[in-house]
C-alpha atoms as a PDB file:
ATOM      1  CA  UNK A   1      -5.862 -15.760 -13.013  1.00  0.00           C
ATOM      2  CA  UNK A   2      -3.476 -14.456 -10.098  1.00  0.00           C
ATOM      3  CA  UNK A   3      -5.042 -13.747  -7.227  1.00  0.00           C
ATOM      4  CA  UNK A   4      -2.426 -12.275  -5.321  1.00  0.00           C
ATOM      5  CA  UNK A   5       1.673 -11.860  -5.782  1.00  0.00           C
ATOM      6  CA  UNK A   6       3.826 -11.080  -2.352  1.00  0.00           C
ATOM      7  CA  UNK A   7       7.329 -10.083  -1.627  1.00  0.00           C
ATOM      8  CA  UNK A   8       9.095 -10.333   1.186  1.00  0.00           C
ATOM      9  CA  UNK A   9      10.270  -7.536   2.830  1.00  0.00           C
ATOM     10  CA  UNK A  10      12.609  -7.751   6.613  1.00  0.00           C
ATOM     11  CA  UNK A  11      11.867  -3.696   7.220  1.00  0.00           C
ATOM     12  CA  UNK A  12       8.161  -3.009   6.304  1.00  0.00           C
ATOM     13  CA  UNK A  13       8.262   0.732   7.726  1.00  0.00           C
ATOM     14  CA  UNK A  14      11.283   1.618   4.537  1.00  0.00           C
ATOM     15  CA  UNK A  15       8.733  -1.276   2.365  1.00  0.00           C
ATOM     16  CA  UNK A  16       6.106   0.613   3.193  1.00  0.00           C
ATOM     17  CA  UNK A  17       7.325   4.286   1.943  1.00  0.00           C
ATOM     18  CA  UNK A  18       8.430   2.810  -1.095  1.00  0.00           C
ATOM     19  CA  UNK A  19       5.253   0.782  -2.253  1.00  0.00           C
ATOM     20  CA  UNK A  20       3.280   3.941  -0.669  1.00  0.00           C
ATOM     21  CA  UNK A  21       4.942   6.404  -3.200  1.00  0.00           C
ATOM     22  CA  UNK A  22       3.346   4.643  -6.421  1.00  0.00           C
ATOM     23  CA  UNK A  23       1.028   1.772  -5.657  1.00  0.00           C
ATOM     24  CA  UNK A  24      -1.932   4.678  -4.486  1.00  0.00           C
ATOM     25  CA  UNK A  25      -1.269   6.461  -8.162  1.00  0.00           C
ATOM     26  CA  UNK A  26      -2.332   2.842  -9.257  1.00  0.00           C
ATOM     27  CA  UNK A  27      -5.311   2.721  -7.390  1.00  0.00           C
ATOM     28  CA  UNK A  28      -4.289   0.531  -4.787  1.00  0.00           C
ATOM     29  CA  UNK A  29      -6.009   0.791  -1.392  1.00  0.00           C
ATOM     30  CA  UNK A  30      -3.202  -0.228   1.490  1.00  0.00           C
ATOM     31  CA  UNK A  31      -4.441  -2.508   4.441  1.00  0.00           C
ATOM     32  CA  UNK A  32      -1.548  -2.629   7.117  1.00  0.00           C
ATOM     33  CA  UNK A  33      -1.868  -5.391  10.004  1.00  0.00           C
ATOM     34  CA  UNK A  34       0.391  -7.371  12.178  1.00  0.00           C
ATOM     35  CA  UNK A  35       1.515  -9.511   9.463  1.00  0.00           C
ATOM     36  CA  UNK A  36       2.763  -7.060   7.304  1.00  0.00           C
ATOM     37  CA  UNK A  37       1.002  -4.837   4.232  1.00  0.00           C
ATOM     38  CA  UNK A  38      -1.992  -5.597   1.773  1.00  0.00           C
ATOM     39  CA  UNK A  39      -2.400  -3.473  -1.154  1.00  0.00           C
ATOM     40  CA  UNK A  40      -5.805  -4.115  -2.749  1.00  0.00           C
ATOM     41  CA  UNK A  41      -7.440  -2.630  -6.104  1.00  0.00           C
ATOM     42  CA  UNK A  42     -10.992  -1.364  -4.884  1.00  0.00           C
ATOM     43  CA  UNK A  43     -14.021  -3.510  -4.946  1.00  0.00           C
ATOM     44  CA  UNK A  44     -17.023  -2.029  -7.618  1.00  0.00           C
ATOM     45  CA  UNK A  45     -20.233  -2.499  -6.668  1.00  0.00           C
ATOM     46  CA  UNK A  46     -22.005  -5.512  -8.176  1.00  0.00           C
ATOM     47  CA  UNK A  47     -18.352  -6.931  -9.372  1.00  0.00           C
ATOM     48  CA  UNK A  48     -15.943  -9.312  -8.387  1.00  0.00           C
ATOM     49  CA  UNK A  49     -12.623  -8.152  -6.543  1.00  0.00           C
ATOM     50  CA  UNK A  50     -10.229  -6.613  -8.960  1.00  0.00           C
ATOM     51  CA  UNK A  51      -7.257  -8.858  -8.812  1.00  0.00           C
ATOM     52  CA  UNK A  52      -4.375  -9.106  -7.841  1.00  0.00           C
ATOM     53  CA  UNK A  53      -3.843  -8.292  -4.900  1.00  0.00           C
ATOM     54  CA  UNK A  54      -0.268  -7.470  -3.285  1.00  0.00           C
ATOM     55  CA  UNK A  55       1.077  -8.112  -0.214  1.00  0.00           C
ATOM     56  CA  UNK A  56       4.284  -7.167   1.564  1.00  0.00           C
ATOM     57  CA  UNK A  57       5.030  -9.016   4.572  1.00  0.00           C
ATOM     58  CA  UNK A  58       8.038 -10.511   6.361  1.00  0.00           C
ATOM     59  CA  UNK A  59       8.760 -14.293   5.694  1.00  0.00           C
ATOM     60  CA  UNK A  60       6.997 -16.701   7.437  1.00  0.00           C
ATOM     61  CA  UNK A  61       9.846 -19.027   8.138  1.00  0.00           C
ATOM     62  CA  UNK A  62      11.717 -16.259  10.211  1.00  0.00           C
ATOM     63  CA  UNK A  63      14.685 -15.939   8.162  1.00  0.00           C
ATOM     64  CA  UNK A  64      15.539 -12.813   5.821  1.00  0.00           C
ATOM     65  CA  UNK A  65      13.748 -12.366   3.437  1.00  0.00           C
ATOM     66  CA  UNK A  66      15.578 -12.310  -0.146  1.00  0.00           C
ATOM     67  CA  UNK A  67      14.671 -11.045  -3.539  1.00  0.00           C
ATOM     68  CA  UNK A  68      14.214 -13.651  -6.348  1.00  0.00           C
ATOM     69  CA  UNK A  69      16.578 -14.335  -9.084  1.00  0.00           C
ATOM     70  CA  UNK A  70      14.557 -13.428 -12.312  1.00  0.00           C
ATOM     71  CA  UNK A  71      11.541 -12.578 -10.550  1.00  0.00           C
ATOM     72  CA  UNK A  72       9.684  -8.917 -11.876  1.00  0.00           C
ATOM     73  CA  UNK A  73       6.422  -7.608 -10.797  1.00  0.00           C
ATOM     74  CA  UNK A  74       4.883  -5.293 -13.326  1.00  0.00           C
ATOM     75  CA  UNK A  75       2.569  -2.846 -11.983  1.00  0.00           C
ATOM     76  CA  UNK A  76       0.641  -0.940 -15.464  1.00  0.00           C
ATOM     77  CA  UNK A  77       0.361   3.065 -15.198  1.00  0.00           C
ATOM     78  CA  UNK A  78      -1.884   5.407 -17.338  1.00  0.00           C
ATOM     79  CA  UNK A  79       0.783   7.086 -19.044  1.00  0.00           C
ATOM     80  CA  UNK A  80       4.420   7.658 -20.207  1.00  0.00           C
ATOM     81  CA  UNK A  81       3.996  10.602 -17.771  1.00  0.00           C
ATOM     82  CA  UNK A  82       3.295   8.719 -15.272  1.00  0.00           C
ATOM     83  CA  UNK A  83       5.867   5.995 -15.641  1.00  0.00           C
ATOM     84  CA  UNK A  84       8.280   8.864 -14.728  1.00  0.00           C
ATOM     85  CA  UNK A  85       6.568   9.828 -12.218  1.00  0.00           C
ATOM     86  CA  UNK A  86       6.402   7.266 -10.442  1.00  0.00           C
ATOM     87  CA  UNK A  87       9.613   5.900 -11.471  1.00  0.00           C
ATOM     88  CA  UNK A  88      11.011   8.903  -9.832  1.00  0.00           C
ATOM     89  CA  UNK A  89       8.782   9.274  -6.537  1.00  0.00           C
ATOM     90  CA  UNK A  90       9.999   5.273  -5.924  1.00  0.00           C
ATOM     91  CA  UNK A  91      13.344   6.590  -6.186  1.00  0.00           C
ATOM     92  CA  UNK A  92      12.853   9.343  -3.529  1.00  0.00           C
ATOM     93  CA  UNK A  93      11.312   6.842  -1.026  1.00  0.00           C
ATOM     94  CA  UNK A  94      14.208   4.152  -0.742  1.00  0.00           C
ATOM     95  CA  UNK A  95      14.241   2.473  -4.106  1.00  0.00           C
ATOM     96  CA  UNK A  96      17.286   1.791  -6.478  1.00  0.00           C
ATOM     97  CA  UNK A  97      17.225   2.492 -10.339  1.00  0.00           C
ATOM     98  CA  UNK A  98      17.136  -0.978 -12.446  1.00  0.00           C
ATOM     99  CA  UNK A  99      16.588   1.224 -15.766  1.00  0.00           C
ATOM    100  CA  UNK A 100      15.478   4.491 -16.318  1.00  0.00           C
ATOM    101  CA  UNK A 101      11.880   4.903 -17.668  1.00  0.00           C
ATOM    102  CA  UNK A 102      12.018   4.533 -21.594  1.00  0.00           C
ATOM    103  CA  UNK A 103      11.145   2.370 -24.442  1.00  0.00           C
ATOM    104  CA  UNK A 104      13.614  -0.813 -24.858  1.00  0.00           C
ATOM    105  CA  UNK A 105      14.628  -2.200 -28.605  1.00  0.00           C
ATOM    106  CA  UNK A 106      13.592  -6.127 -27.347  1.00  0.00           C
ATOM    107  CA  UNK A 107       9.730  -4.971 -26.556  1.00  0.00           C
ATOM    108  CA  UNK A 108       6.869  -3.900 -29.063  1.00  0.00           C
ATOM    109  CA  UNK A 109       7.077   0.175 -30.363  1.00  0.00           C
ATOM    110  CA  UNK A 110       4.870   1.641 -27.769  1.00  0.00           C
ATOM    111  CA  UNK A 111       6.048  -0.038 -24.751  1.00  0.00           C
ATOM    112  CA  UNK A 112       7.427   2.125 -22.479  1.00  0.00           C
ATOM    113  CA  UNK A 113       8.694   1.043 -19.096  1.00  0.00           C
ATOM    114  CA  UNK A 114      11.040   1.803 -15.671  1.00  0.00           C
ATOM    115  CA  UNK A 115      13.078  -0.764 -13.861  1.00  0.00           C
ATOM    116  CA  UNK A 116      13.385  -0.074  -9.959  1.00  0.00           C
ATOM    117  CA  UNK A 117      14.602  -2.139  -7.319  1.00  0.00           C
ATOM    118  CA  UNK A 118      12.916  -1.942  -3.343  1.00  0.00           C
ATOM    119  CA  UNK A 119      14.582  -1.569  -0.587  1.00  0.00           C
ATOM    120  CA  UNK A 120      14.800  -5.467  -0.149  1.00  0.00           C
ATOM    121  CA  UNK A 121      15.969  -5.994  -3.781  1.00  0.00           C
ATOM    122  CA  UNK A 122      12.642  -7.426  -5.230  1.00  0.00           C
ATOM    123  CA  UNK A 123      13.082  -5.927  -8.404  1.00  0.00           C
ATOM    124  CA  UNK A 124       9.627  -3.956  -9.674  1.00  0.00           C
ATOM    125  CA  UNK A 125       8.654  -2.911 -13.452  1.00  0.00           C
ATOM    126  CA  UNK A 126       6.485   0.301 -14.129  1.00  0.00           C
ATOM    127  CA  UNK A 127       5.053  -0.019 -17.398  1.00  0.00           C
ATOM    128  CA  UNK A 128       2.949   2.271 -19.960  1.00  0.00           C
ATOM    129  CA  UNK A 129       1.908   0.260 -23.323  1.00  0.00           C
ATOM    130  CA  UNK A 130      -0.769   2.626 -24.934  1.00  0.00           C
ATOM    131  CA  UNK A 131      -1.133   2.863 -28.628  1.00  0.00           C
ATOM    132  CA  UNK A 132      -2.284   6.482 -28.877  1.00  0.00           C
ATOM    133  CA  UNK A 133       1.382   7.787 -27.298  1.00  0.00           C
ATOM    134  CA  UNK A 134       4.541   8.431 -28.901  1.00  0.00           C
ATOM    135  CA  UNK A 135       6.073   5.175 -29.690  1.00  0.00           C
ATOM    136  CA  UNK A 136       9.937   4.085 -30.023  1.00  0.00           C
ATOM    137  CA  UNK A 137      10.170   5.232 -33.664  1.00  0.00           C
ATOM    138  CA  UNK A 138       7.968   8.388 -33.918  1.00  0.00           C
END
């Protein structure tokens, strides 16, 4: 199981508006401290924490931070609808378009997905796979 996935990020303040303007429409409760942001599903009563969480915080070594070559982080929405949406309101708060929201040839009928990029260049999925949606051929 992951327990938690973080990207670097050099300014957290432009980090922060992007990751702000979808990760809440995910359910995910932002913690900001010294060391940078902590995005956190919320705890249930009488259950384990819902996992992962997903931090943003500036590298630990003191040099820039960089984006990975290859590396993704999917976050799952609700809907095709909501894929756009957020797709777009990432757009509006610093990111860069990796792919439009849409189904791809290479990935199952009903998956349905947007490519964006943060302002650091970590590269970020937003993904809708639900059966009882359009799908690719229909």
């Amino acid at each position: 199981m992951i327990a938690y996935v973080t990207v670097g990020a050099d300014d957290i303040a432009s980090a922060k508006r992007f990751y702000s303007a979808f990760l809440p429409a995910l359910d995910y409760g932002l913690k900001e401290g010294p060391e940078g942001l902590s995005y956190a599903l919320p705890e249930q009563p009488g259950q384990s924490a819902a996992l992962p969480d997903f931090y943003v915080k500036p590298p630990f070594d003191g040099r820039p931070a960089s984006a990975g070559n290859g590396a993704m982080i999917a976050f799952e929405a609700r809907s095709q609808k909501q894929v756009r949406d957020l797709h777009s309101a990432a757009l509006a708060a610093g990111g860069f378009d990796e792919g439009q929201p849409g189904f791809r040839d290479s990935y199952g009928p009903h998956f349905y997905v947007g490519y964006l990029r943060d302002p650091q260049g970590n590269k970020i999925a937003l993904f809708s796979n639900d059966p009882a949606e359009p799908g690719r051929d229909g």
